[in-house]
N, C-alpha and C. Protein backbone atom coordinates (compact mmCIF):
# COMPACT_ATOMS: atom_id res chain seq x y z
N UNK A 1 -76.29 84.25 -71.04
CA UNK A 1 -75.34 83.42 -70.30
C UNK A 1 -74.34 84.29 -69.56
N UNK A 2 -73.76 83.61 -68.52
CA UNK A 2 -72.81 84.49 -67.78
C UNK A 2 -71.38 83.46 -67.58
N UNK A 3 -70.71 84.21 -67.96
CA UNK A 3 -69.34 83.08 -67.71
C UNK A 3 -68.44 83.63 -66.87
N UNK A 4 -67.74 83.14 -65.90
CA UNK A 4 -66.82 83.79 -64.91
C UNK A 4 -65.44 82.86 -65.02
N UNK A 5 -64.30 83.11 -65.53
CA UNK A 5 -63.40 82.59 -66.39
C UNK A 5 -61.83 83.32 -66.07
N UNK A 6 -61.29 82.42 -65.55
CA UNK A 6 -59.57 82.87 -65.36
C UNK A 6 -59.17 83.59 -64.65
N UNK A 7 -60.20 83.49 -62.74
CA UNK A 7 -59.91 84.49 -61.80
C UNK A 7 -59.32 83.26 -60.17
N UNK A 8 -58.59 84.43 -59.61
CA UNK A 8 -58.15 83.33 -58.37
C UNK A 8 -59.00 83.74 -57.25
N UNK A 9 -60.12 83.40 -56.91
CA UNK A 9 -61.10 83.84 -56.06
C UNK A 9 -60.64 82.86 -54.07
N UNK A 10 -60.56 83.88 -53.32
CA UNK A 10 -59.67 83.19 -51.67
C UNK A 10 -60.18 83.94 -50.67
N UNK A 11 -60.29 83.65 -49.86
CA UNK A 11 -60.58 84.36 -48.59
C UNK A 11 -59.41 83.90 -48.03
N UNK A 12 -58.17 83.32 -48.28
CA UNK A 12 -57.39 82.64 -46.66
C UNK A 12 -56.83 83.78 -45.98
N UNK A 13 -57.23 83.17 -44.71
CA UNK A 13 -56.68 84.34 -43.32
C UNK A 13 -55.84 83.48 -42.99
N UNK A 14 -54.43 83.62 -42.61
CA UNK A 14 -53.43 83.13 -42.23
C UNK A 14 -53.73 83.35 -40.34
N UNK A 15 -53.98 82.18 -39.80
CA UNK A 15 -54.12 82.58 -38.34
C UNK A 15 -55.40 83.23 -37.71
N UNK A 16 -55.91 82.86 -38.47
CA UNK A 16 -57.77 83.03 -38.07
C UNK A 16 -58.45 81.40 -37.95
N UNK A 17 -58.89 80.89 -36.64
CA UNK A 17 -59.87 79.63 -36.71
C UNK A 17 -61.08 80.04 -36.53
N UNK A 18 -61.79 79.19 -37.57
CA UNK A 18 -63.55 79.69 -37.81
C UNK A 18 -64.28 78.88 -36.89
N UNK A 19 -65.24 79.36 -36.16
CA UNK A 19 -66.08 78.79 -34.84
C UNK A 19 -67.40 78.58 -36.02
N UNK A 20 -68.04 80.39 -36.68
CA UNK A 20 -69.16 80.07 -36.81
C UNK A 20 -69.43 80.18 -38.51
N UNK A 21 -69.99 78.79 -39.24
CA UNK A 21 -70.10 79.78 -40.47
C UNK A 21 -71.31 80.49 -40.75
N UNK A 22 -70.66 81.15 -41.68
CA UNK A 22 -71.30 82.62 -41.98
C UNK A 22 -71.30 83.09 -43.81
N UNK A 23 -70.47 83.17 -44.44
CA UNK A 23 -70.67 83.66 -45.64
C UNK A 23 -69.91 82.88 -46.63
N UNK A 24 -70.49 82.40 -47.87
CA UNK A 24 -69.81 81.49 -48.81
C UNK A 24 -68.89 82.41 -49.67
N UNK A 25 -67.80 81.90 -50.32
CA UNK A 25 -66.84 82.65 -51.60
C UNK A 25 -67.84 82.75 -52.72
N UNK A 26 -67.80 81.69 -53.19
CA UNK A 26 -68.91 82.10 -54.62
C UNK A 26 -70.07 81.63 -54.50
N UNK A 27 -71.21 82.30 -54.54
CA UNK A 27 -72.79 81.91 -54.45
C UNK A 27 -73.70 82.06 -55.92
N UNK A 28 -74.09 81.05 -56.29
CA UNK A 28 -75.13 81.11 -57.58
C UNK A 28 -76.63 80.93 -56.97
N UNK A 29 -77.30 81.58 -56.91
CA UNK A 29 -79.05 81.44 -56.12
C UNK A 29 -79.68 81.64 -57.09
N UNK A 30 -80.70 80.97 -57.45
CA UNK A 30 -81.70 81.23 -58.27
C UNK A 30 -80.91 81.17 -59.99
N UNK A 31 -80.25 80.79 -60.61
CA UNK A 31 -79.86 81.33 -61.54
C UNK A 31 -79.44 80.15 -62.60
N UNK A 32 -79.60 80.60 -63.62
CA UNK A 32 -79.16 79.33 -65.13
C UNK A 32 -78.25 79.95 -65.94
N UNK A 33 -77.68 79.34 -66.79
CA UNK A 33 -77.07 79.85 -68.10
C UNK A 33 -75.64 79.99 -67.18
N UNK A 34 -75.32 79.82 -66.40
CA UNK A 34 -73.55 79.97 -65.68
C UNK A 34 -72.77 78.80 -66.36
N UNK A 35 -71.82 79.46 -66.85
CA UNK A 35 -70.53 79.11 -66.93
C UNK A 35 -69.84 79.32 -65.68
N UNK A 36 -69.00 78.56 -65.32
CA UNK A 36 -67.82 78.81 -64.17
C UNK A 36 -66.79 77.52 -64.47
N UNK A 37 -65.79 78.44 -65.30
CA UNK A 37 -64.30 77.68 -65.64
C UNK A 37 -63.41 78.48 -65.41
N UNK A 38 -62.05 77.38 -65.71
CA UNK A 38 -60.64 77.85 -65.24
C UNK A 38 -59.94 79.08 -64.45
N UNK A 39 -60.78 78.60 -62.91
CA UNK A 39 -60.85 79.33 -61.99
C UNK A 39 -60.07 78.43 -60.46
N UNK A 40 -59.70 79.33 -59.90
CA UNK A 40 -58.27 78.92 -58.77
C UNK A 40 -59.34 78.83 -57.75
N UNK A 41 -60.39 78.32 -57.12
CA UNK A 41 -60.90 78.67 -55.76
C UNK A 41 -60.10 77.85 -54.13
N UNK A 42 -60.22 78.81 -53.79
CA UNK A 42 -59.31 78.22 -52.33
C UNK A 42 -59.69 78.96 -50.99
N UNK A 43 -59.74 78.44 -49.66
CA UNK A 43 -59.61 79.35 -48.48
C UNK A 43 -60.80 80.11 -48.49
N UNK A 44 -61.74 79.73 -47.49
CA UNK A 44 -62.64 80.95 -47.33
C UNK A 44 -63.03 80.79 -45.74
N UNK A 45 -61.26 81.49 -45.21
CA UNK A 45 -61.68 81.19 -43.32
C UNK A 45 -61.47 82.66 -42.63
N UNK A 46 -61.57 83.89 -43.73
CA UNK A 46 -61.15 84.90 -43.02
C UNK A 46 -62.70 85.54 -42.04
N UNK A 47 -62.07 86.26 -41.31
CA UNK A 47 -63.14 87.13 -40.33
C UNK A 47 -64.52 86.81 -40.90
N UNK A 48 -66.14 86.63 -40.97
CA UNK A 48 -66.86 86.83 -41.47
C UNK A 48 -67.30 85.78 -42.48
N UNK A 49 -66.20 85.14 -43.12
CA UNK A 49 -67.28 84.12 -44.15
C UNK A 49 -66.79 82.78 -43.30
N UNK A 50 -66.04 81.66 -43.49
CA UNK A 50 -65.90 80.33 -42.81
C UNK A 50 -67.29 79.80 -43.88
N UNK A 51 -67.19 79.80 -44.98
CA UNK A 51 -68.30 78.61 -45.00
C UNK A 51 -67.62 77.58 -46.51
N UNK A 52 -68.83 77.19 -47.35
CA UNK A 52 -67.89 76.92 -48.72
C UNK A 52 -67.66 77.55 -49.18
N UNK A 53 -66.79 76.68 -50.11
CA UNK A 53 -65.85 77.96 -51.88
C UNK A 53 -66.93 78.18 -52.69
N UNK A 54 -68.04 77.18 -53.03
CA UNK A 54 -68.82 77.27 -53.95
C UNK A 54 -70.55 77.02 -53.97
N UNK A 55 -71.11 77.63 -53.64
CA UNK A 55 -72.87 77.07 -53.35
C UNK A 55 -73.55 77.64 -55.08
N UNK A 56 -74.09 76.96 -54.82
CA UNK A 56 -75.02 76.48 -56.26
C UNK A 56 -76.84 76.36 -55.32
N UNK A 57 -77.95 76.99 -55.52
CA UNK A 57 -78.90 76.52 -54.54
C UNK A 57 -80.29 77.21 -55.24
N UNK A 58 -81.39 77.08 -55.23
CA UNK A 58 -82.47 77.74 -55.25
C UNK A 58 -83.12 78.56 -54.23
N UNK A 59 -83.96 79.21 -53.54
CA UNK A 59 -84.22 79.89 -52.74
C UNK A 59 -86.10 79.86 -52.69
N UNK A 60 -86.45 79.65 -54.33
CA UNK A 60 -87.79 79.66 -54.39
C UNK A 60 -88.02 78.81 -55.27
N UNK A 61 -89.29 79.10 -56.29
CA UNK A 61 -90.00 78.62 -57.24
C UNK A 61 -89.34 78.19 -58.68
N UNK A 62 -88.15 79.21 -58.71
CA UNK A 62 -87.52 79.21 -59.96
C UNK A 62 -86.41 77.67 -60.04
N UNK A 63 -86.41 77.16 -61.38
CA UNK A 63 -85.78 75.66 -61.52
C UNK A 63 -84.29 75.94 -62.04
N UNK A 64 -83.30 76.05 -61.33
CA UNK A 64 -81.96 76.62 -61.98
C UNK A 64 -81.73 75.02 -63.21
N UNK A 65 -81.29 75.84 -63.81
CA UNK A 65 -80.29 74.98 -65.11
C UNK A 65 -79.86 75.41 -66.37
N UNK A 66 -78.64 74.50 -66.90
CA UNK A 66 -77.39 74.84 -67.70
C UNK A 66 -76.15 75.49 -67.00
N UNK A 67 -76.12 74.44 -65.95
CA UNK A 67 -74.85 75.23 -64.62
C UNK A 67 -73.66 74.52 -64.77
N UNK A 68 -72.84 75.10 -65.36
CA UNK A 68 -72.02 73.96 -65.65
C UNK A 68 -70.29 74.67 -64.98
N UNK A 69 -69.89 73.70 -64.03
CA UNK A 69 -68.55 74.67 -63.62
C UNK A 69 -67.59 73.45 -63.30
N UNK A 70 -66.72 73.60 -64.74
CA UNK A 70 -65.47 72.99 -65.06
C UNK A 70 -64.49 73.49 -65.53
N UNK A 71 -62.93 72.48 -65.16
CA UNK A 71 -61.67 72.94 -65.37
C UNK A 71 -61.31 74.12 -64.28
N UNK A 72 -61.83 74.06 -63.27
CA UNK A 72 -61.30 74.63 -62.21
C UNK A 72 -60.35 73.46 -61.26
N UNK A 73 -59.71 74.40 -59.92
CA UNK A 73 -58.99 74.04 -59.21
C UNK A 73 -60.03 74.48 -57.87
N UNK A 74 -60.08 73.51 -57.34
CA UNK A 74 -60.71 73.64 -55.78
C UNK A 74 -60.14 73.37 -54.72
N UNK A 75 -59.60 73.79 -53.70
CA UNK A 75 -58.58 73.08 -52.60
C UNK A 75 -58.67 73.98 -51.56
N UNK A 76 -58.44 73.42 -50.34
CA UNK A 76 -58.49 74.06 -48.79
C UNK A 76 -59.26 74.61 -48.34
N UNK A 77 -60.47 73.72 -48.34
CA UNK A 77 -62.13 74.67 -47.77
C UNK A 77 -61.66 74.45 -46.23
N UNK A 78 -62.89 75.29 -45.53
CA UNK A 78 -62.81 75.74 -44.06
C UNK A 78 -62.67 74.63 -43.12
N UNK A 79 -61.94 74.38 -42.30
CA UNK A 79 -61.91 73.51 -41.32
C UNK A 79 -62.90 73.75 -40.44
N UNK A 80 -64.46 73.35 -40.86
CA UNK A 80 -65.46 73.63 -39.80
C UNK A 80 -66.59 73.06 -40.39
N UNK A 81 -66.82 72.22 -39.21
CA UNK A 81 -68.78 71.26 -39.84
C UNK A 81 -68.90 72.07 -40.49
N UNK A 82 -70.11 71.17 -41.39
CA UNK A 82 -70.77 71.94 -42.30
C UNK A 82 -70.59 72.33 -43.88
N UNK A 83 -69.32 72.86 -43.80
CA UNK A 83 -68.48 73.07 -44.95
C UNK A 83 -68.05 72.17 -45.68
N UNK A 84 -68.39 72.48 -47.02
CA UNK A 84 -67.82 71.50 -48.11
C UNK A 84 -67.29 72.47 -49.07
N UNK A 85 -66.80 72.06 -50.12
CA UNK A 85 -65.77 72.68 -51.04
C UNK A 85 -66.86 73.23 -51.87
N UNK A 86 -67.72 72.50 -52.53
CA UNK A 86 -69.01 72.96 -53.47
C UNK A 86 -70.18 72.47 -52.55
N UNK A 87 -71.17 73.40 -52.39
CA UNK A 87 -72.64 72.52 -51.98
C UNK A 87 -73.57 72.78 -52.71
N UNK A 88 -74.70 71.96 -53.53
CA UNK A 88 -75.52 72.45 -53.96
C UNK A 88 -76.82 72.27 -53.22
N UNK A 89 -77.98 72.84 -52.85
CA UNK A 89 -79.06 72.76 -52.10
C UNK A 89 -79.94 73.24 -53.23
N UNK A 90 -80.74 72.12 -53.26
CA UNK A 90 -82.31 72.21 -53.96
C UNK A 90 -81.92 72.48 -55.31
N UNK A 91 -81.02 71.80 -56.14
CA UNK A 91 -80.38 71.70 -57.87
C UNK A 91 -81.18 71.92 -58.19
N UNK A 92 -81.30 72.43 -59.52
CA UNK A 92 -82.13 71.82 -60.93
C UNK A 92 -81.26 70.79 -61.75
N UNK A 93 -80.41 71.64 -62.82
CA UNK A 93 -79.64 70.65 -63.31
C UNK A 93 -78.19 71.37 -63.38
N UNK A 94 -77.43 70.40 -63.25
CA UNK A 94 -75.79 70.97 -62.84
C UNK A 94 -74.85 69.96 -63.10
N UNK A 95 -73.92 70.97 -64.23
CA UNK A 95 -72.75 69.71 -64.73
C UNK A 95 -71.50 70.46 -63.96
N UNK A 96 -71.20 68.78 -62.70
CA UNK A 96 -69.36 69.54 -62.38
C UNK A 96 -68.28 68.62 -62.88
N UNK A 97 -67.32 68.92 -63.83
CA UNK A 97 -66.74 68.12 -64.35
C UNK A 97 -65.09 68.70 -64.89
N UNK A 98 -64.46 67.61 -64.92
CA UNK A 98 -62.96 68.48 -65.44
C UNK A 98 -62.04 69.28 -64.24
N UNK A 99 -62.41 69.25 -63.06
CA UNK A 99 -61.73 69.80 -61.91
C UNK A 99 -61.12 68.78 -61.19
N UNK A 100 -59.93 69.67 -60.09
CA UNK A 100 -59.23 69.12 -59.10
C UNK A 100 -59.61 69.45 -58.09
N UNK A 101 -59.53 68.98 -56.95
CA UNK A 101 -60.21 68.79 -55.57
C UNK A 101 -59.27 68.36 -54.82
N UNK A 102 -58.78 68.75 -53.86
CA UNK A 102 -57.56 68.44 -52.82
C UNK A 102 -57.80 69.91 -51.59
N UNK A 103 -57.36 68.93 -50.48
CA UNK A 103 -57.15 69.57 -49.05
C UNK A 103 -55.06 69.33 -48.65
N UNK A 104 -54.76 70.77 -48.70
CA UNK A 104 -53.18 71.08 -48.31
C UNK A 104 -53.39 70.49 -46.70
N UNK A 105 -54.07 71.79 -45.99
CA UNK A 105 -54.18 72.11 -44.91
C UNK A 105 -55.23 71.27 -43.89
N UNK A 106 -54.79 70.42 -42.85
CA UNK A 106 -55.23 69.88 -41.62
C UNK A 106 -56.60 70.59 -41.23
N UNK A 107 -57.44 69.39 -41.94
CA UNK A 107 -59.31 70.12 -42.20
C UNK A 107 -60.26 69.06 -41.33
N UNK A 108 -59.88 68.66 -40.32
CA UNK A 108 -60.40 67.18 -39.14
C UNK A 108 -61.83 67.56 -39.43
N UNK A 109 -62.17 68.82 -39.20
CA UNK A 109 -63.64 69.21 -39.36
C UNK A 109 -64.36 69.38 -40.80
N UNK A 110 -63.82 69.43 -41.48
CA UNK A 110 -64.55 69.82 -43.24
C UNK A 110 -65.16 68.81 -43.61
N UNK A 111 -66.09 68.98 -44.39
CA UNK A 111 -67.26 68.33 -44.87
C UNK A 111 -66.59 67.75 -46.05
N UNK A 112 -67.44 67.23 -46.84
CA UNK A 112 -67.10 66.63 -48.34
C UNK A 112 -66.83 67.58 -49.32
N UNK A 113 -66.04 67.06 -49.99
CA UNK A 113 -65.41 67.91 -51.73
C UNK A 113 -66.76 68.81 -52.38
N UNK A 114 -67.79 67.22 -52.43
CA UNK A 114 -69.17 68.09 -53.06
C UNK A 114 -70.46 67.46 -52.33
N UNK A 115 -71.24 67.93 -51.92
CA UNK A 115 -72.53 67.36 -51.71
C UNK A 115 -73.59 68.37 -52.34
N UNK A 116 -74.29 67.30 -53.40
CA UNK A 116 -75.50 67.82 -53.69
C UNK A 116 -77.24 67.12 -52.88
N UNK A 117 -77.67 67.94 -52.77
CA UNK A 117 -78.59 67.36 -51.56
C UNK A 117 -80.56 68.28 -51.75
N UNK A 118 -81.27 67.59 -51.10
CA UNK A 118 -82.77 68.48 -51.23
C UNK A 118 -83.49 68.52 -52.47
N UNK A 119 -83.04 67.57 -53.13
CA UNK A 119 -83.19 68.00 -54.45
C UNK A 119 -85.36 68.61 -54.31
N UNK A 120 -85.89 69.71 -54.91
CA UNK A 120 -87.37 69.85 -54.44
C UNK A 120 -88.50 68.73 -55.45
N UNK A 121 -89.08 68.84 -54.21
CA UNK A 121 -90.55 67.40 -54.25
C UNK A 121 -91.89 68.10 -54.54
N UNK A 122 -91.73 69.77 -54.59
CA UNK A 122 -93.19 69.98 -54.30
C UNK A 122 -93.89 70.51 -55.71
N UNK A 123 -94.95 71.05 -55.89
CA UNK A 123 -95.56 70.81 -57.26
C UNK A 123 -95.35 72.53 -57.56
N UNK A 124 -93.62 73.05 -57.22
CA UNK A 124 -93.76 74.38 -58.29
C UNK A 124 -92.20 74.17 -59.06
N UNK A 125 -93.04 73.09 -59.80
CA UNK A 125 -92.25 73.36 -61.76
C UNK A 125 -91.22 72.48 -61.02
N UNK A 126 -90.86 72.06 -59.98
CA UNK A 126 -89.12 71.28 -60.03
C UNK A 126 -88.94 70.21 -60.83
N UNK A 127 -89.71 69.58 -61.88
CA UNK A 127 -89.91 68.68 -62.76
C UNK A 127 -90.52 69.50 -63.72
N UNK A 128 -89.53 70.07 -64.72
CA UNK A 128 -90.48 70.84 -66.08
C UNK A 128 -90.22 69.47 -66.76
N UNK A 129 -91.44 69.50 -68.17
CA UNK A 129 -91.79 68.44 -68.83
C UNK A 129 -89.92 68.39 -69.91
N UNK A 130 -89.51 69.28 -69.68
CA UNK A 130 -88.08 69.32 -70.80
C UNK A 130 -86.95 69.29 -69.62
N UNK A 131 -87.07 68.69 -68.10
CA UNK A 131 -86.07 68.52 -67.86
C UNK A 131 -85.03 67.49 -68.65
N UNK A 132 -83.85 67.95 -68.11
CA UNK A 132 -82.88 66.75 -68.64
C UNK A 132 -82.79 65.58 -67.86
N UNK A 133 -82.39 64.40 -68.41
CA UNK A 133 -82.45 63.17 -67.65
C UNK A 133 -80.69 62.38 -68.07
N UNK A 134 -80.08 62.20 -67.21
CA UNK A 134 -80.03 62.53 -66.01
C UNK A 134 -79.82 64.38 -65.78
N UNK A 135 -80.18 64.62 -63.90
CA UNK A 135 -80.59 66.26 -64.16
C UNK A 135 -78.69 66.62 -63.74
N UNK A 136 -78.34 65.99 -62.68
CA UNK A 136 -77.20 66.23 -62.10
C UNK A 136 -75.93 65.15 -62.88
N UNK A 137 -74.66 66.11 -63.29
CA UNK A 137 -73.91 64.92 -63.58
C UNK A 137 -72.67 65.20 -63.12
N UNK A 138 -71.86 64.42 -62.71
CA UNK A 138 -70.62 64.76 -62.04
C UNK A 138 -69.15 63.87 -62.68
N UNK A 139 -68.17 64.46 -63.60
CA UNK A 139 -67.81 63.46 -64.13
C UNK A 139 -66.45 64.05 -64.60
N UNK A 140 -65.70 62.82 -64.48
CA UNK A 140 -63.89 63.36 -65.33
C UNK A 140 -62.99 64.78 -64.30
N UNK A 141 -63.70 64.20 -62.96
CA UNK A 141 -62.89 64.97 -62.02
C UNK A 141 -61.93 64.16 -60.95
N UNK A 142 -60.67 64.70 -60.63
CA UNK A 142 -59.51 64.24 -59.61
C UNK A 142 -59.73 64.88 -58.60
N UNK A 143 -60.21 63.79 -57.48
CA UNK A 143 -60.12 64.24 -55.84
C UNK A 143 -58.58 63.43 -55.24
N UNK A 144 -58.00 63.94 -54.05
CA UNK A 144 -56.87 63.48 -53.79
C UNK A 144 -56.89 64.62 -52.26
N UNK A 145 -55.61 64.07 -51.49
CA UNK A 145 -55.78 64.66 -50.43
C UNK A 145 -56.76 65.28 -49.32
N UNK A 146 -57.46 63.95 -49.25
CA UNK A 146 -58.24 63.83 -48.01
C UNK A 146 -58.31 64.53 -46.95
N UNK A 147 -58.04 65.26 -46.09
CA UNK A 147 -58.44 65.50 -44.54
C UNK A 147 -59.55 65.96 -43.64
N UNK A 148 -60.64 65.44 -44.07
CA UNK A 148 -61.93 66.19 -43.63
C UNK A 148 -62.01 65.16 -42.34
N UNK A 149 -64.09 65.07 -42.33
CA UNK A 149 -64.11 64.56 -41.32
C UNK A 149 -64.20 62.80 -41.93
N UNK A 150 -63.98 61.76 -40.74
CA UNK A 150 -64.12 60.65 -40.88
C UNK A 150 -65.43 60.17 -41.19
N UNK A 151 -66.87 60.70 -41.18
CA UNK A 151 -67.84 60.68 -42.06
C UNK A 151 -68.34 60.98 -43.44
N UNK A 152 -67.29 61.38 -43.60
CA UNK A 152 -67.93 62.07 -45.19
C UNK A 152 -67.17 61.29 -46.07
N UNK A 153 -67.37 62.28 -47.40
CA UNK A 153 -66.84 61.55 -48.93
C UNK A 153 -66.05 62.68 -49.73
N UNK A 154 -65.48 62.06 -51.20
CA UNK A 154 -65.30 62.77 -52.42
C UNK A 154 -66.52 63.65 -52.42
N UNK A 155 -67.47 62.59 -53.06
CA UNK A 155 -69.04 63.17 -53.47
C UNK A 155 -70.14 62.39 -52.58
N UNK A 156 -70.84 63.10 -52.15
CA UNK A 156 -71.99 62.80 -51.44
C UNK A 156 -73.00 63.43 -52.29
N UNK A 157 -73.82 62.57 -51.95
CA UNK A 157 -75.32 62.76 -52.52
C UNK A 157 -76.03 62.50 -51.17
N UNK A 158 -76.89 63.43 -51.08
CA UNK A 158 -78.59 63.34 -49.71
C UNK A 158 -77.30 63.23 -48.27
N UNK A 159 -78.01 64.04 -47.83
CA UNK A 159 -76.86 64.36 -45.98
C UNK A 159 -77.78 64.51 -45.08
N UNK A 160 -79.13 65.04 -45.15
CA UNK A 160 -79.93 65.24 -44.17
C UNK A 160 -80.72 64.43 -43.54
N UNK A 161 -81.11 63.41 -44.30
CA UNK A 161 -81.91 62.32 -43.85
C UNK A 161 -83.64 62.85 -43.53
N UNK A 162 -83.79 63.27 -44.86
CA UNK A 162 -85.14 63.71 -44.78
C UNK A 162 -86.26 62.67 -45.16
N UNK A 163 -87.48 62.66 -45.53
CA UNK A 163 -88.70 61.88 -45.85
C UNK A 163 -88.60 61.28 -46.73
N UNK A 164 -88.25 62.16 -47.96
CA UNK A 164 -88.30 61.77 -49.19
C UNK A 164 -86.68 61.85 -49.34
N UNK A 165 -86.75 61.41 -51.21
CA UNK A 165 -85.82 60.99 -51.91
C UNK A 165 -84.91 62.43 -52.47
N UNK A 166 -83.40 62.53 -51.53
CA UNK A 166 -83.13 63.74 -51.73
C UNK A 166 -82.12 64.14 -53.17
N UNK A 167 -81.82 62.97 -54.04
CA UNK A 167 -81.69 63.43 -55.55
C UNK A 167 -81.82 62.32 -55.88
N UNK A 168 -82.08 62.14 -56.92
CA UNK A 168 -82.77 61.14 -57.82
C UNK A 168 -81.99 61.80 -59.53
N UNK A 169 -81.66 60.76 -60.09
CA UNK A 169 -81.40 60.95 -62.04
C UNK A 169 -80.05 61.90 -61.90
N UNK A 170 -79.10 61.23 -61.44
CA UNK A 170 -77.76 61.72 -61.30
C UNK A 170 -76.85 60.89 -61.62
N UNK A 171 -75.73 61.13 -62.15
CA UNK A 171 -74.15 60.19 -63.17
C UNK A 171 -72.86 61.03 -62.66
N UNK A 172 -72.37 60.03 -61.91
CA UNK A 172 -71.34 60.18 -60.76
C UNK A 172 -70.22 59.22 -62.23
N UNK A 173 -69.95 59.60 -62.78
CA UNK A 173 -68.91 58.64 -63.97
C UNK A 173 -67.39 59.59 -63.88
N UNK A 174 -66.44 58.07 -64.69
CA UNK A 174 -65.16 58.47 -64.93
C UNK A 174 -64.44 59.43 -63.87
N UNK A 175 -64.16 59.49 -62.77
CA UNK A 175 -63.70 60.50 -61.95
C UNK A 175 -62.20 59.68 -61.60
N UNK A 176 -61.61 60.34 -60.93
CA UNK A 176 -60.42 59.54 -60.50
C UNK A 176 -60.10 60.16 -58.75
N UNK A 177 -60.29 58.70 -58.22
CA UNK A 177 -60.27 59.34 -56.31
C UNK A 177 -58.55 58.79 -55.79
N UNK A 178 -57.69 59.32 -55.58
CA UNK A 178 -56.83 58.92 -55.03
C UNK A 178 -56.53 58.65 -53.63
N UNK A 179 -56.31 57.76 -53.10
CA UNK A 179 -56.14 57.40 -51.61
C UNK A 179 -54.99 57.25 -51.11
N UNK A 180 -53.75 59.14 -51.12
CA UNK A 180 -52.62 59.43 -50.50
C UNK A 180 -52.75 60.40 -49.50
N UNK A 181 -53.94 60.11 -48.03
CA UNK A 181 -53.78 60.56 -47.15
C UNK A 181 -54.01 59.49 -46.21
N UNK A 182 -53.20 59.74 -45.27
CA UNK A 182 -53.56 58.78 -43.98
C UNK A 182 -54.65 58.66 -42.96
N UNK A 183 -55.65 60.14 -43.57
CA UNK A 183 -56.68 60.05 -42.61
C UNK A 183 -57.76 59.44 -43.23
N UNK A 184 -58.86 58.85 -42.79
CA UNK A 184 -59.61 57.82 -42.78
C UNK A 184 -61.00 58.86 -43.47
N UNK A 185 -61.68 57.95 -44.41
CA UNK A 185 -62.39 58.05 -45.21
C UNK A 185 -63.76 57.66 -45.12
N UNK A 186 -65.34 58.07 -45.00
CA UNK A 186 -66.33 57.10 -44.88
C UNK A 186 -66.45 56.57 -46.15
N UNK A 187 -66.07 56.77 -47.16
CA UNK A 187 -66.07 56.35 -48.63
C UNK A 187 -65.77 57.75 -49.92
N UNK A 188 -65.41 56.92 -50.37
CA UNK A 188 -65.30 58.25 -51.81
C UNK A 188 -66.57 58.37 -52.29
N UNK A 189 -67.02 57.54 -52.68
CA UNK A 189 -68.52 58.09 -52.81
C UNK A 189 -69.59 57.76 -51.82
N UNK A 190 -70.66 58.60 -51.60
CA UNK A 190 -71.80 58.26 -50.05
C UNK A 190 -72.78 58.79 -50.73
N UNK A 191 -73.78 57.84 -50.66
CA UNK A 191 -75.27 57.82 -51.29
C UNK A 191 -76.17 57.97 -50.08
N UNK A 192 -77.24 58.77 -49.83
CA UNK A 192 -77.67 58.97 -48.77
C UNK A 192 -79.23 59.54 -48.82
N UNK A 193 -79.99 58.84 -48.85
CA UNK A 193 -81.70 58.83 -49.06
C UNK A 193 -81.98 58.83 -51.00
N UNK A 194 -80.78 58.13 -51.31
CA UNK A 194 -81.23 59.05 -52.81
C UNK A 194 -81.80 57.46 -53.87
N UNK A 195 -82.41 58.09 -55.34
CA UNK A 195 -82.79 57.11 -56.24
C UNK A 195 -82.32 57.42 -57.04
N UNK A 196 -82.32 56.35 -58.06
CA UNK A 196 -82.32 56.26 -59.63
C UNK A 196 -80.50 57.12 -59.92
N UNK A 197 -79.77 56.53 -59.16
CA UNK A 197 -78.26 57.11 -59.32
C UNK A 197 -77.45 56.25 -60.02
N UNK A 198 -76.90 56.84 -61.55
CA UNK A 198 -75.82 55.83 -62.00
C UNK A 198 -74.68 55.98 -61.61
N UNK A 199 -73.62 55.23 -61.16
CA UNK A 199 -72.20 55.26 -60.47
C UNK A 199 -71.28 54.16 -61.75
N UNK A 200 -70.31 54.80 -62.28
CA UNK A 200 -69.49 53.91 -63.33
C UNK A 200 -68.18 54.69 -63.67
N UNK A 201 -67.34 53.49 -63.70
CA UNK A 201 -66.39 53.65 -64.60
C UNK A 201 -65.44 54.98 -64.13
N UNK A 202 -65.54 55.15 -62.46
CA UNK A 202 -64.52 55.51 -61.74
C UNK A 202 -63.90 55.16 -61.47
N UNK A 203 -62.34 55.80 -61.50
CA UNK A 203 -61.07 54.35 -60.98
C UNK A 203 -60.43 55.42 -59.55
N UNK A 204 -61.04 54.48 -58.12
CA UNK A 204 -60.54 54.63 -56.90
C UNK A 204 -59.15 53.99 -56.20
């Protein structure tokens, strides 16, 4: 196991606007057994990266899981499409739970808090016979301070609008969304090509 625990991880450039992104703050590829708690993540708009604070993703064959990254602080991802605070691409299984989520800084362009999305369809192992059910769970986290774009969410699930079903066996529970910004919201939560999703016992 690897645990990464009680660091303030930032890129902010004071007076730098990001055109293109380019490099994430923290990247997990291919990998299981992560811990990631009580950690400060913020700002990643200097020279060179502009993208998210946090990617979680596969790359190949291998099925990530036991990812679990709670009791952190997340706030002021990049003001630029694309960007979200956490993204995960092509999960296995991943618990985010116990964190705060807020935008300080005037983000018209930023994507959602979290989108997990792609989840894989094809026949190498992305269904081992001992997956967990549900695989993704998202739960007992505070979003607040809104300013992204007027399409997005808290949490999104599926963004691309692909063929198939882009996560399926996921628990979006107990979270708490506060609505003290004046800019406009497509919803706190946005479901988007996906199945078999339980949603409960969040108070918006």
């Amino acid at each position: 196991k690897i645990r990464i625990e009680g660091f303030v991880i930032s890129n902010k450039y004071a007076g730098y606007t990001c055109t293109v992104r380019e490099n994430v703050l923290v990247h997990f590829q291919d990998a299981s057994d992560i811990i990631f708690t009580n950690n400060i993540v913020f700002g990643n708009d200097a020279p060179g990266t502009c993208n998210e604070l946090l990617k979680i993703n596969r790359g190949g064959f291998y099925y990530p899981k036991n990812i679990k990254v709670y009791g952190n602080v997340f706030y002021d991802h990049v003001n630029l499409e694309g960007a979200d605070m956490i993204d995960s691409v092509r999960p296995g299984e991943l618990d985010i739970y116990d964190n705060i989520f807020f935008t300080r800084t005037q983000a018209n362009n930023a994507q959602s808090f979290i989108t997990i999305k792609r989840e894989e369809h094809s026949a190498d192992a992305a269904y081992p016979s001992d997956a967990r059910n549900p695989r993704h769970k998202i739960y007992r986290n505070i979003f607040l301070n809104w300013n992204g774009k007027t399409d997005q969410a808290f949490i999104q699930l599926g963004e691309d609008g692909v063929s198939s079903y882009e996560i399926t066996n996921s628990l979006i529970e107990n979270n708490l969304m506060i609505g003290n910004s004046p800019r406009q919201i497509a919803a706190p939560i946005q479901l988007k090509g996906v199945s078999g999703i339980t949603v409960r016992a969040n108070t918006i």
